[in-house]
PDB file of N, CA and C in Angstrom:
ATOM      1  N   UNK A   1     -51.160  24.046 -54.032  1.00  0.00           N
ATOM      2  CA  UNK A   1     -50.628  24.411 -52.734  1.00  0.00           C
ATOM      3  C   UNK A   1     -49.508  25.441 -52.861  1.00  0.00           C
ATOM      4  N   UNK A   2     -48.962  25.371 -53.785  1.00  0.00           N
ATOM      5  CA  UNK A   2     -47.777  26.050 -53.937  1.00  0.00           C
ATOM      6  C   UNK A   2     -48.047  28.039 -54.402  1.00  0.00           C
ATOM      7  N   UNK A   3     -48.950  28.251 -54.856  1.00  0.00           N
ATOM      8  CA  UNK A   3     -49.894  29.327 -54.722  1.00  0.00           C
ATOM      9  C   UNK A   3     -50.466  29.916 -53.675  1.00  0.00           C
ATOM     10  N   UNK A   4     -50.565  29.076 -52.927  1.00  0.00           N
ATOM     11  CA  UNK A   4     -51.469  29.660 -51.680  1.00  0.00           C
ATOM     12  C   UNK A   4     -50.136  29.719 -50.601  1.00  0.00           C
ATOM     13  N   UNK A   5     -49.248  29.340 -50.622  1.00  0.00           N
ATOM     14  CA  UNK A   5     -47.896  29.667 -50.249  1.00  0.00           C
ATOM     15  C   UNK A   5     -46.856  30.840 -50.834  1.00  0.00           C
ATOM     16  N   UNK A   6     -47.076  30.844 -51.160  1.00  0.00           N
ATOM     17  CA  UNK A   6     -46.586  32.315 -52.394  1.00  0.00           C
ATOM     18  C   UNK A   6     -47.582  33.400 -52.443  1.00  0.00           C
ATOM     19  N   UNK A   7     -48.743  33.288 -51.826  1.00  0.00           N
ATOM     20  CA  UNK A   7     -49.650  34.106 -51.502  1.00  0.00           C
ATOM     21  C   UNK A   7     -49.242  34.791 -50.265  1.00  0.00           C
ATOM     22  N   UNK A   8     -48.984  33.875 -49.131  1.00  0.00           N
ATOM     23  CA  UNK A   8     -48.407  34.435 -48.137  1.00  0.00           C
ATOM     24  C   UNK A   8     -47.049  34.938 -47.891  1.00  0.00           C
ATOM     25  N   UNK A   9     -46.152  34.837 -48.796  1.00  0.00           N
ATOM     26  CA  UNK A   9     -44.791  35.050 -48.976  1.00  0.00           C
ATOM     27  C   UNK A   9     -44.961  36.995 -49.584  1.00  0.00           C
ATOM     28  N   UNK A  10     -45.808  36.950 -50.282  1.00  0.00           N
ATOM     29  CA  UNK A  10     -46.257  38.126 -51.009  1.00  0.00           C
ATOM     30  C   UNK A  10     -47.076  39.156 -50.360  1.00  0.00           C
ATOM     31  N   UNK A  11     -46.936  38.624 -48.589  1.00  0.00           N
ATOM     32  CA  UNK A  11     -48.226  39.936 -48.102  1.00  0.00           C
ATOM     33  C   UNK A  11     -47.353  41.379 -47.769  1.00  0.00           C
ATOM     34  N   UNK A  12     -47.870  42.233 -47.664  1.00  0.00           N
ATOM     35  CA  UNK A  12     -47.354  43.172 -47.728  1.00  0.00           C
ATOM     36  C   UNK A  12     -46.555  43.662 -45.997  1.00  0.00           C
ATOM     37  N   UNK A  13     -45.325  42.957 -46.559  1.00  0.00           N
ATOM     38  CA  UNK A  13     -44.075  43.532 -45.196  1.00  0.00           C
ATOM     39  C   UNK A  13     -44.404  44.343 -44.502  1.00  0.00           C
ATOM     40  N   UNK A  14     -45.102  45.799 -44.574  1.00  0.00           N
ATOM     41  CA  UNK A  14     -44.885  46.876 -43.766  1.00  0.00           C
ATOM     42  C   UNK A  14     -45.940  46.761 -42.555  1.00  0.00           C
ATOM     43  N   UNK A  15     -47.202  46.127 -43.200  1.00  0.00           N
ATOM     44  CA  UNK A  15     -48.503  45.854 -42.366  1.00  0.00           C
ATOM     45  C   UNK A  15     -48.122  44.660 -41.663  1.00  0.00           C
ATOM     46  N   UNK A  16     -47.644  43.540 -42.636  1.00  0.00           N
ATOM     47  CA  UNK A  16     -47.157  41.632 -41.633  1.00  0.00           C
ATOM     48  C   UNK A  16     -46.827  42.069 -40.432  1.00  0.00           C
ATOM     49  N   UNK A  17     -45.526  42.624 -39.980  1.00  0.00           N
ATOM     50  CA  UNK A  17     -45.004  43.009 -39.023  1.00  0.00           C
ATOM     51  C   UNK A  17     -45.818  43.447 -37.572  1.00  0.00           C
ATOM     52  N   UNK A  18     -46.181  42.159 -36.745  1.00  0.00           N
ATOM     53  CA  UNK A  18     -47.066  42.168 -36.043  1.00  0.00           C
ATOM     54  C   UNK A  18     -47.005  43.402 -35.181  1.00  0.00           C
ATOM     55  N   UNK A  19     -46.547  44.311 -34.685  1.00  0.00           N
ATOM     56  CA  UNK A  19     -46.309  45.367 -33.957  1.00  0.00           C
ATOM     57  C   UNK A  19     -47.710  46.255 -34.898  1.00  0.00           C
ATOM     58  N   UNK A  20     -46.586  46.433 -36.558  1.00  0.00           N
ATOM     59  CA  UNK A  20     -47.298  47.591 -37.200  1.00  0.00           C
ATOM     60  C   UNK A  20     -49.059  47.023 -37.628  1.00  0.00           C
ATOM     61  N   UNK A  21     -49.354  45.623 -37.390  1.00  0.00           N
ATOM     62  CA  UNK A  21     -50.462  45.140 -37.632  1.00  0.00           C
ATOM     63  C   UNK A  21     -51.382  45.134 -36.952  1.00  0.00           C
ATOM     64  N   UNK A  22     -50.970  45.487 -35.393  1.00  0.00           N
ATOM     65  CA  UNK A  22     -52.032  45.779 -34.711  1.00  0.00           C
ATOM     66  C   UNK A  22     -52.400  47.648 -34.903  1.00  0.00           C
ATOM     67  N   UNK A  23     -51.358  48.455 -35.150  1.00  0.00           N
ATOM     68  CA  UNK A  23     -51.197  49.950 -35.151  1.00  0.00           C
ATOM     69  C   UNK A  23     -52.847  49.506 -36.087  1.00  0.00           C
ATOM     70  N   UNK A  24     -52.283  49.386 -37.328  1.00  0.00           N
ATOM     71  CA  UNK A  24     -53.017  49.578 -38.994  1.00  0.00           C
ATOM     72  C   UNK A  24     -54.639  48.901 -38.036  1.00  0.00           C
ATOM     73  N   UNK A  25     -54.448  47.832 -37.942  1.00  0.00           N
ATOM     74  CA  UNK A  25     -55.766  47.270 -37.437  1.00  0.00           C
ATOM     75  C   UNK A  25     -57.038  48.032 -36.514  1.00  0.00           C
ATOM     76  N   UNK A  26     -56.067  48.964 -35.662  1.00  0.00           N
ATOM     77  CA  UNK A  26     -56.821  49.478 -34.422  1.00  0.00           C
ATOM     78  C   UNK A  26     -57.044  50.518 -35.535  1.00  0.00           C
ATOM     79  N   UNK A  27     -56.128  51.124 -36.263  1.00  0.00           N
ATOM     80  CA  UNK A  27     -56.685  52.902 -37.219  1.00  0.00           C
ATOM     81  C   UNK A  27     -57.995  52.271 -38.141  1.00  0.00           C
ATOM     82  N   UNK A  28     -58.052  51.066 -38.772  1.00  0.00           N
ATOM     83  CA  UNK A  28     -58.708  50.772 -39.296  1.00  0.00           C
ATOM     84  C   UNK A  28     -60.288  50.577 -39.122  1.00  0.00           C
ATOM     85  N   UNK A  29     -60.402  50.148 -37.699  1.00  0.00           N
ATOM     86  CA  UNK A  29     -61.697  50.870 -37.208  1.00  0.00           C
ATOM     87  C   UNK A  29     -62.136  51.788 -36.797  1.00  0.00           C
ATOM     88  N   UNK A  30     -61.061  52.908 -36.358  1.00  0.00           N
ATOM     89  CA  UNK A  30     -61.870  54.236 -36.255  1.00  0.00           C
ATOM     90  C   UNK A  30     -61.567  55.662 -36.878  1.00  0.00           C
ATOM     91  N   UNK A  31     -61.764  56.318 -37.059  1.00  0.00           N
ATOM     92  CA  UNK A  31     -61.456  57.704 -37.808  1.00  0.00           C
ATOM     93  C   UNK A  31     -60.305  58.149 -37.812  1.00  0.00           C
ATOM     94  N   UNK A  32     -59.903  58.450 -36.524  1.00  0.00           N
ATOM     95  CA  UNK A  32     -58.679  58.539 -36.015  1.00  0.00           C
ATOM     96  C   UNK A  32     -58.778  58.069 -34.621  1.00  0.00           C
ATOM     97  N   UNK A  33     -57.265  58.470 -34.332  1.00  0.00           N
ATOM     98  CA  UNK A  33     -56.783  58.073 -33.045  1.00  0.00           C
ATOM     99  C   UNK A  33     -55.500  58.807 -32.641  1.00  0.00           C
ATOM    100  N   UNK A  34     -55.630  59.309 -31.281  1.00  0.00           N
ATOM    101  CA  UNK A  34     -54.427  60.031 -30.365  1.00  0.00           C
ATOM    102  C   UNK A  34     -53.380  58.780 -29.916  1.00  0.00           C
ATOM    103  N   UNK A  35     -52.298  59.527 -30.072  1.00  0.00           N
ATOM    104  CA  UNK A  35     -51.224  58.178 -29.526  1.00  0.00           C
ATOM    105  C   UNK A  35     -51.565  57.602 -28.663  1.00  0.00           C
ATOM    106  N   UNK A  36     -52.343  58.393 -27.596  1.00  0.00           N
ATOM    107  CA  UNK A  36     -52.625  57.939 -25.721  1.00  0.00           C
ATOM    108  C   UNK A  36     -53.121  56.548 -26.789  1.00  0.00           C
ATOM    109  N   UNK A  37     -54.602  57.250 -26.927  1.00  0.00           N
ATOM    110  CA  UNK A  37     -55.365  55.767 -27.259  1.00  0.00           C
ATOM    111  C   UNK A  37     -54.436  54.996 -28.099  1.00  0.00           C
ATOM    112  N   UNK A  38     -53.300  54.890 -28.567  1.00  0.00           N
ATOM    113  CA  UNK A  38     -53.036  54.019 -29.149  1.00  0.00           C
ATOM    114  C   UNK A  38     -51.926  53.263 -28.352  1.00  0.00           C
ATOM    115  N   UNK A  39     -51.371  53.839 -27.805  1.00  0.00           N
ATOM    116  CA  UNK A  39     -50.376  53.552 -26.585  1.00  0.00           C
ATOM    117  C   UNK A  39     -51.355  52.234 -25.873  1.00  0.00           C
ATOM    118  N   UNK A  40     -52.239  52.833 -24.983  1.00  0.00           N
ATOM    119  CA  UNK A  40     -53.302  52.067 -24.418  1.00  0.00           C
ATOM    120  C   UNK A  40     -53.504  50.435 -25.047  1.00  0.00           C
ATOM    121  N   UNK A  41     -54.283  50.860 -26.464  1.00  0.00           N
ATOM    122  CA  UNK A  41     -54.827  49.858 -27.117  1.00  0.00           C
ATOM    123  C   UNK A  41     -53.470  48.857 -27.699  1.00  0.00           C
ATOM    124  N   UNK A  42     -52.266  49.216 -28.197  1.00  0.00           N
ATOM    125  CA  UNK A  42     -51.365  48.565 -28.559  1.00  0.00           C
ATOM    126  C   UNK A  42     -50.839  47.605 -27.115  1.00  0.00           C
ATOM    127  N   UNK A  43     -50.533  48.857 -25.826  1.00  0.00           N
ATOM    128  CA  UNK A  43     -48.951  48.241 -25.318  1.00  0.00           C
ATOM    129  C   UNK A  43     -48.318  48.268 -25.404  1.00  0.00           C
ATOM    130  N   UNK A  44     -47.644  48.959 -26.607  1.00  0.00           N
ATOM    131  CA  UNK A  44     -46.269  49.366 -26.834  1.00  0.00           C
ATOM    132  C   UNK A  44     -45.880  50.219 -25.765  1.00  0.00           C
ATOM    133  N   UNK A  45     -44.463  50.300 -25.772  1.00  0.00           N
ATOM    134  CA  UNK A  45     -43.862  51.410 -25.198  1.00  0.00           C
ATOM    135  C   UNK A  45     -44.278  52.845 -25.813  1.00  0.00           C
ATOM    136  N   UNK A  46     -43.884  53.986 -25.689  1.00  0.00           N
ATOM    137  CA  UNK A  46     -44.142  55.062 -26.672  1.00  0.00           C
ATOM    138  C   UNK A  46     -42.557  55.151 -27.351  1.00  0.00           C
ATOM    139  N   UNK A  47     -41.563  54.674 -27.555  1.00  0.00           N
ATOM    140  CA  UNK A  47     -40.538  54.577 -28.622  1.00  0.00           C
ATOM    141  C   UNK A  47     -40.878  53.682 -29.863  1.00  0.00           C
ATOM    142  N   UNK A  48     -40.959  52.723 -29.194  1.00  0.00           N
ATOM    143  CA  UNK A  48     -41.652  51.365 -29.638  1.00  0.00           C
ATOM    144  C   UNK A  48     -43.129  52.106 -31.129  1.00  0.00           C
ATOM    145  N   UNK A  49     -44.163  52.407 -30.254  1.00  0.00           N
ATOM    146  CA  UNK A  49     -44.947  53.023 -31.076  1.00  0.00           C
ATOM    147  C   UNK A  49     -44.807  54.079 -31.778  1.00  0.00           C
ATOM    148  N   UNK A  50     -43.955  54.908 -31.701  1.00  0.00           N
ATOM    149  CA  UNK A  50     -43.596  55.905 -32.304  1.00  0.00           C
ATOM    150  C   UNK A  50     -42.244  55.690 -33.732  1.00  0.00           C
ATOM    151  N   UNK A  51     -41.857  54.718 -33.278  1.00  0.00           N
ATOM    152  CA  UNK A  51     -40.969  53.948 -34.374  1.00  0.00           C
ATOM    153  C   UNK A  51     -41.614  53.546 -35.205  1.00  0.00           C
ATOM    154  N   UNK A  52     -42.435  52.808 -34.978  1.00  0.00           N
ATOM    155  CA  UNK A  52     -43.269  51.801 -35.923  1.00  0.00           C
ATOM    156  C   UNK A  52     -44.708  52.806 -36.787  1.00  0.00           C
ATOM    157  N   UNK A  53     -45.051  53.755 -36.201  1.00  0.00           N
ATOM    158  CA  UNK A  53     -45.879  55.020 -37.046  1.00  0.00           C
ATOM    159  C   UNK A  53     -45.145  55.945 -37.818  1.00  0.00           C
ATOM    160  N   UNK A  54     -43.592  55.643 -37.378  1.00  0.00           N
ATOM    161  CA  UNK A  54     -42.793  56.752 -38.377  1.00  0.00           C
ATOM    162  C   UNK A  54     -42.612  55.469 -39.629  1.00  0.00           C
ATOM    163  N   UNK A  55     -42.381  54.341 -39.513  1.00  0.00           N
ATOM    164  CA  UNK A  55     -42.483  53.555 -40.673  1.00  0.00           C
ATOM    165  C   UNK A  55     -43.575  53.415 -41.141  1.00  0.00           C
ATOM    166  N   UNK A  56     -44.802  53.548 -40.742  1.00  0.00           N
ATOM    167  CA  UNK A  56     -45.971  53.190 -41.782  1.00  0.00           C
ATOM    168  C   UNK A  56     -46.399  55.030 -42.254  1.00  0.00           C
ATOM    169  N   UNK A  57     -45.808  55.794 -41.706  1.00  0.00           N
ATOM    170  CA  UNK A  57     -45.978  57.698 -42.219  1.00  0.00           C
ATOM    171  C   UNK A  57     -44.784  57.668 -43.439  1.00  0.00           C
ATOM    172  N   UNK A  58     -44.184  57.420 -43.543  1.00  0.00           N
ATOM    173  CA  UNK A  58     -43.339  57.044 -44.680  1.00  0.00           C
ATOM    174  C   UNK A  58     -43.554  55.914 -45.340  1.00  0.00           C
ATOM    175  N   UNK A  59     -44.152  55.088 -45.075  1.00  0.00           N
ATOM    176  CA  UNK A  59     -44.569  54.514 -46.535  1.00  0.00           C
ATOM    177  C   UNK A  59     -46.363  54.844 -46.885  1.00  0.00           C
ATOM    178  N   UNK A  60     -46.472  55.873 -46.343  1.00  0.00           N
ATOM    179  CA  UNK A  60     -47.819  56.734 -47.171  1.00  0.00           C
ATOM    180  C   UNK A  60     -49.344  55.804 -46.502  1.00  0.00           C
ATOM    181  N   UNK A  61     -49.148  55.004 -45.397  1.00  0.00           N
ATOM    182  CA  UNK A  61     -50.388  54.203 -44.741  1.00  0.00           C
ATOM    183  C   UNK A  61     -50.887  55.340 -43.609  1.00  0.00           C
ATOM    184  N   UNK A  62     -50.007  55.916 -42.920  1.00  0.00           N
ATOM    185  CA  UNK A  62     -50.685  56.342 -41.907  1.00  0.00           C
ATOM    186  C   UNK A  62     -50.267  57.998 -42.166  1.00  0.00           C
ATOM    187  N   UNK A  63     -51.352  59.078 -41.640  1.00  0.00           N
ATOM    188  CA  UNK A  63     -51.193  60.424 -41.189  1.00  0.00           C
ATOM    189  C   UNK A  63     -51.089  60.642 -40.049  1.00  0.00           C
ATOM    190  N   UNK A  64     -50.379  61.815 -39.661  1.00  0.00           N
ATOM    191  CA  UNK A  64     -49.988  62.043 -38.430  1.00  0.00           C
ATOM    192  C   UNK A  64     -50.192  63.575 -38.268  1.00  0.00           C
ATOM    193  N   UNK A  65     -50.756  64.285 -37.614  1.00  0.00           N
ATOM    194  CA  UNK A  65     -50.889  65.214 -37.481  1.00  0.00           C
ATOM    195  C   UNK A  65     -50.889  66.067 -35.981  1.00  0.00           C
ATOM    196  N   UNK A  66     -49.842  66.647 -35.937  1.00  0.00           N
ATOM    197  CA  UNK A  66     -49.477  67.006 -34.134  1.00  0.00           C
ATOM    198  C   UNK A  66     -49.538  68.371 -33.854  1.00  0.00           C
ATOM    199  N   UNK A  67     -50.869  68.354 -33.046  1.00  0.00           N
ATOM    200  CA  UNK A  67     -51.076  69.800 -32.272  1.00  0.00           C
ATOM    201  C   UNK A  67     -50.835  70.309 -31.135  1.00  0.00           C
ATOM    202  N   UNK A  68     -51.606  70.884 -30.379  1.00  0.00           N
ATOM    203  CA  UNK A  68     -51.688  71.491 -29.367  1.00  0.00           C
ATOM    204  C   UNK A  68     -53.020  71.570 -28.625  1.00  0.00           C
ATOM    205  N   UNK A  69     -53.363  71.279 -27.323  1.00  0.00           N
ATOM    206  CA  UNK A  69     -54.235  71.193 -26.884  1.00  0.00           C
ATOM    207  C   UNK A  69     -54.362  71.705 -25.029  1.00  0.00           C
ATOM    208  N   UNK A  70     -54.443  73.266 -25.323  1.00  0.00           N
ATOM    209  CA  UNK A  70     -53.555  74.052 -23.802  1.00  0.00           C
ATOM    210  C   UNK A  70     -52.207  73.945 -23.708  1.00  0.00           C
ATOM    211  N   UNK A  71     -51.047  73.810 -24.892  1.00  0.00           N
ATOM    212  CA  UNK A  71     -50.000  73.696 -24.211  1.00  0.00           C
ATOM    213  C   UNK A  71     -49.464  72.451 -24.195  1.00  0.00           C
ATOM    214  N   UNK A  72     -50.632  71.639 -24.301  1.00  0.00           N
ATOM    215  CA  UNK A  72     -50.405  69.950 -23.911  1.00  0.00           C
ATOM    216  C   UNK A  72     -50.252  69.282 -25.413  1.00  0.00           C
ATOM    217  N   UNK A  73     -49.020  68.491 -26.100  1.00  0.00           N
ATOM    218  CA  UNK A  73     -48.973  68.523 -27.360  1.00  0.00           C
ATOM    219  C   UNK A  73     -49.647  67.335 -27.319  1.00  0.00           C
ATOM    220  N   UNK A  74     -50.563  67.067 -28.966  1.00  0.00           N
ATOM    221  CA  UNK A  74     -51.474  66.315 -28.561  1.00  0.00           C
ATOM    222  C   UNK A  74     -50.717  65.533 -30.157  1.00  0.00           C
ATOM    223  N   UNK A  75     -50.977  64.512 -30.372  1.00  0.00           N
ATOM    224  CA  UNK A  75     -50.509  63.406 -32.081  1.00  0.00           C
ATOM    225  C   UNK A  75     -52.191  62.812 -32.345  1.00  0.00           C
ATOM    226  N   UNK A  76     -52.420  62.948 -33.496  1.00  0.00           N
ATOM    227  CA  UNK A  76     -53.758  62.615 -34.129  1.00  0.00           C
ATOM    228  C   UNK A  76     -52.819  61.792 -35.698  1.00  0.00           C
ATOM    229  N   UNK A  77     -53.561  60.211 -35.430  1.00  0.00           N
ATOM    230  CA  UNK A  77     -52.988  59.331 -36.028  1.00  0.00           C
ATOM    231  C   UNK A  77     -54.088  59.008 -36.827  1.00  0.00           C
ATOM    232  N   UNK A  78     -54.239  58.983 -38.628  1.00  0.00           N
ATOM    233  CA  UNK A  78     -54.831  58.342 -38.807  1.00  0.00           C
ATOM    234  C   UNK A  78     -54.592  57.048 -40.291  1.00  0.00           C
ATOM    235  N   UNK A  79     -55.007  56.362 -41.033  1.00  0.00           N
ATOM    236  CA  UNK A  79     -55.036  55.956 -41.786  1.00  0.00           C
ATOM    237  C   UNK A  79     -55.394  56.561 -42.972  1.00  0.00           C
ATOM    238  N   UNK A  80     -54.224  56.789 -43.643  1.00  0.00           N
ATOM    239  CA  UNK A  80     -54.386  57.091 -45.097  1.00  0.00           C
ATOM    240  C   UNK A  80     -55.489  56.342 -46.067  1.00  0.00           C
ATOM    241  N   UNK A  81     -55.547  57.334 -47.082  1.00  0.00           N
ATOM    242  CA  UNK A  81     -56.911  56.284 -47.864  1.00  0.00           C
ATOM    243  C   UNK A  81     -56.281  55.284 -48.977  1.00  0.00           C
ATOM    244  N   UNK A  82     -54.682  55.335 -48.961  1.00  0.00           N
ATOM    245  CA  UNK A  82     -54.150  54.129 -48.680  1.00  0.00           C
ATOM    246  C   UNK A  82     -53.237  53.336 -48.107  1.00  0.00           C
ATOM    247  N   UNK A  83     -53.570  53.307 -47.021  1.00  0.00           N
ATOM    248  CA  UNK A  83     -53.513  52.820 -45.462  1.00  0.00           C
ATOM    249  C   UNK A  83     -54.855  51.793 -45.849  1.00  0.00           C
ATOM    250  N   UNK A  84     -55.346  52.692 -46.007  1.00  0.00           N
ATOM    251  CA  UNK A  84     -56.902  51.729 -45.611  1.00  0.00           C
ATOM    252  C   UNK A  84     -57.232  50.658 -46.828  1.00  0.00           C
ATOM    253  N   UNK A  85     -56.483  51.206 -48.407  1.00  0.00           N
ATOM    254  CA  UNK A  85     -56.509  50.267 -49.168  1.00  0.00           C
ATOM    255  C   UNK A  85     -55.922  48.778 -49.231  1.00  0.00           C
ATOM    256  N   UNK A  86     -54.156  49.254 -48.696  1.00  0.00           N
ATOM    257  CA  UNK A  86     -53.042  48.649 -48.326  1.00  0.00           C
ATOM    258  C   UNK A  86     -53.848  47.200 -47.306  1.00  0.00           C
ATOM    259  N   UNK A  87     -54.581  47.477 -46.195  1.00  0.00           N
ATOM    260  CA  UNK A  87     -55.115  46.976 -45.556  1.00  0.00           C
ATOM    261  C   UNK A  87     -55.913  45.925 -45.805  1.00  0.00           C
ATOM    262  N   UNK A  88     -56.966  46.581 -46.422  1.00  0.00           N
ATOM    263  CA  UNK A  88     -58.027  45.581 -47.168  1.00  0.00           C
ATOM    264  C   UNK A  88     -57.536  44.659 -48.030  1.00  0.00           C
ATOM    265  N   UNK A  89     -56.292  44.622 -49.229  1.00  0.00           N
ATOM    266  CA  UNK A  89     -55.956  44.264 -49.695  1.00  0.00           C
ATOM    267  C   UNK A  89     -55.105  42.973 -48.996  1.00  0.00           C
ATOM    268  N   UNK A  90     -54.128  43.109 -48.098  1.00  0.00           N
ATOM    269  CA  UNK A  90     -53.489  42.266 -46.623  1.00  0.00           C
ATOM    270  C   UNK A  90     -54.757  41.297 -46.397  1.00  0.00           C
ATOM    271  N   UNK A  91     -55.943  42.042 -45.721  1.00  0.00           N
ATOM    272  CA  UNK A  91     -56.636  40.882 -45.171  1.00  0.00           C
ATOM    273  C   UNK A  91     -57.514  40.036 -46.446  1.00  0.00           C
ATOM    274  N   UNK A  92     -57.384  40.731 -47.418  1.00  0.00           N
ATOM    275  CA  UNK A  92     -57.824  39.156 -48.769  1.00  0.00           C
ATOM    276  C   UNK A  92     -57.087  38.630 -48.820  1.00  0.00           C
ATOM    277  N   UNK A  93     -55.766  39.041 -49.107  1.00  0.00           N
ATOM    278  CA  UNK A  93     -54.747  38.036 -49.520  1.00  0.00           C
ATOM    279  C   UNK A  93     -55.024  37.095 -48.652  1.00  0.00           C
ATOM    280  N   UNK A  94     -55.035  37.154 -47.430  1.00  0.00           N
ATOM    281  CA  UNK A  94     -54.283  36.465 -45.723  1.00  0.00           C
ATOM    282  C   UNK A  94     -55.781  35.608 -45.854  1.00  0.00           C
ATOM    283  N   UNK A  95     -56.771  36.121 -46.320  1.00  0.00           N
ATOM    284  CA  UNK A  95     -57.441  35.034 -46.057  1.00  0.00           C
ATOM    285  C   UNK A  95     -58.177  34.767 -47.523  1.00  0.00           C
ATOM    286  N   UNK A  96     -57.822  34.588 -48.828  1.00  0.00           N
ATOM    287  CA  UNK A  96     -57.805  33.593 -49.772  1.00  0.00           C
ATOM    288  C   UNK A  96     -56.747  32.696 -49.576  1.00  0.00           C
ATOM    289  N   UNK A  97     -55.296  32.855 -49.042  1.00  0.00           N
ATOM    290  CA  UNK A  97     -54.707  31.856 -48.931  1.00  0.00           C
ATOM    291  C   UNK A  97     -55.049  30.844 -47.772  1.00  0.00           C
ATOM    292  N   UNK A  98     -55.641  31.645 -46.772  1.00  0.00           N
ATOM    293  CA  UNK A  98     -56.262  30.160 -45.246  1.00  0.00           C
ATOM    294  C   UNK A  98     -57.108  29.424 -45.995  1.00  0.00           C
ATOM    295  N   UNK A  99     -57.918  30.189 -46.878  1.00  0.00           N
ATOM    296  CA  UNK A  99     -59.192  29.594 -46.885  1.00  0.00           C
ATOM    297  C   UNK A  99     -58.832  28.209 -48.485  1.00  0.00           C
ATOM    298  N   UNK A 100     -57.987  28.749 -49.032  1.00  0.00           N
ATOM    299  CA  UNK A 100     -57.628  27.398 -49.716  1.00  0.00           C
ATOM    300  C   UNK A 100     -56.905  26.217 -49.660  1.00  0.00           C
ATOM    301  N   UNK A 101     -55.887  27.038 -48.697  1.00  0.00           N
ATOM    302  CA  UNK A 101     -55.112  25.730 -47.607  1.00  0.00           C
ATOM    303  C   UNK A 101     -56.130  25.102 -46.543  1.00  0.00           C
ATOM    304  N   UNK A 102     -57.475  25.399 -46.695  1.00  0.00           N
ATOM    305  CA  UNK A 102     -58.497  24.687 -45.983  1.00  0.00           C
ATOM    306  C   UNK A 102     -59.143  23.639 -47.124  1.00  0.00           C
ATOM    307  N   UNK A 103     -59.215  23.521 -47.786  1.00  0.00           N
ATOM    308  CA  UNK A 103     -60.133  22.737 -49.047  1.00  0.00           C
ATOM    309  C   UNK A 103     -59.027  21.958 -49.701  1.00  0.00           C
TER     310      UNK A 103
END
């Protein structure tokens, strides 16, 4: 038991952080994503979300790339390819430890 507790003590902070866990989660299924859609799909405020993508763009999970679209500035968010490792790795951990605190 004491393993599978220390499993979860050990997940990776930047993704746990339920705010940045839904960000990572929603990039994780699609290619990318514009803030709108992520605004939308989160709920965050846009400080709120924009805080929490400048912490996962500095620790090397997410890309950010901000254009222009007529004038109209547009943010194209996506998951790094490790973002996407970081990730996969979170949801084994998170669930070898449920699944042995089940047995």
């Amino acid at each position: 038991m004491k393993q599978e507790i220390r499993a979860l003590v050990d997940v990776d902070r930047l993704i746990h952080e339920p705010a940045r866990l839904v960000i990572v989660t929603t990039l994780y299924f699609v290619e990318a994503a514009d803030f709108l859609y992520l605004l939308r799909e989160t709920g965050m405020t846009k400080g709120n979300l924009s805080s929490h993508l400048a912490k996962l763009e500095a620790g090397g999970y997410v890309e950010i790339n901000k254009t222009y679209r007529e004038k109209i500035p547009r943010t194209i968010c996506r998951l790094s390819s490790a973002g996407r490792t970081a990730f996969q790795q979170y949801r084994a951990r998170l669930k070898k430890a449920v699944t042995s605190m089940e047995g």
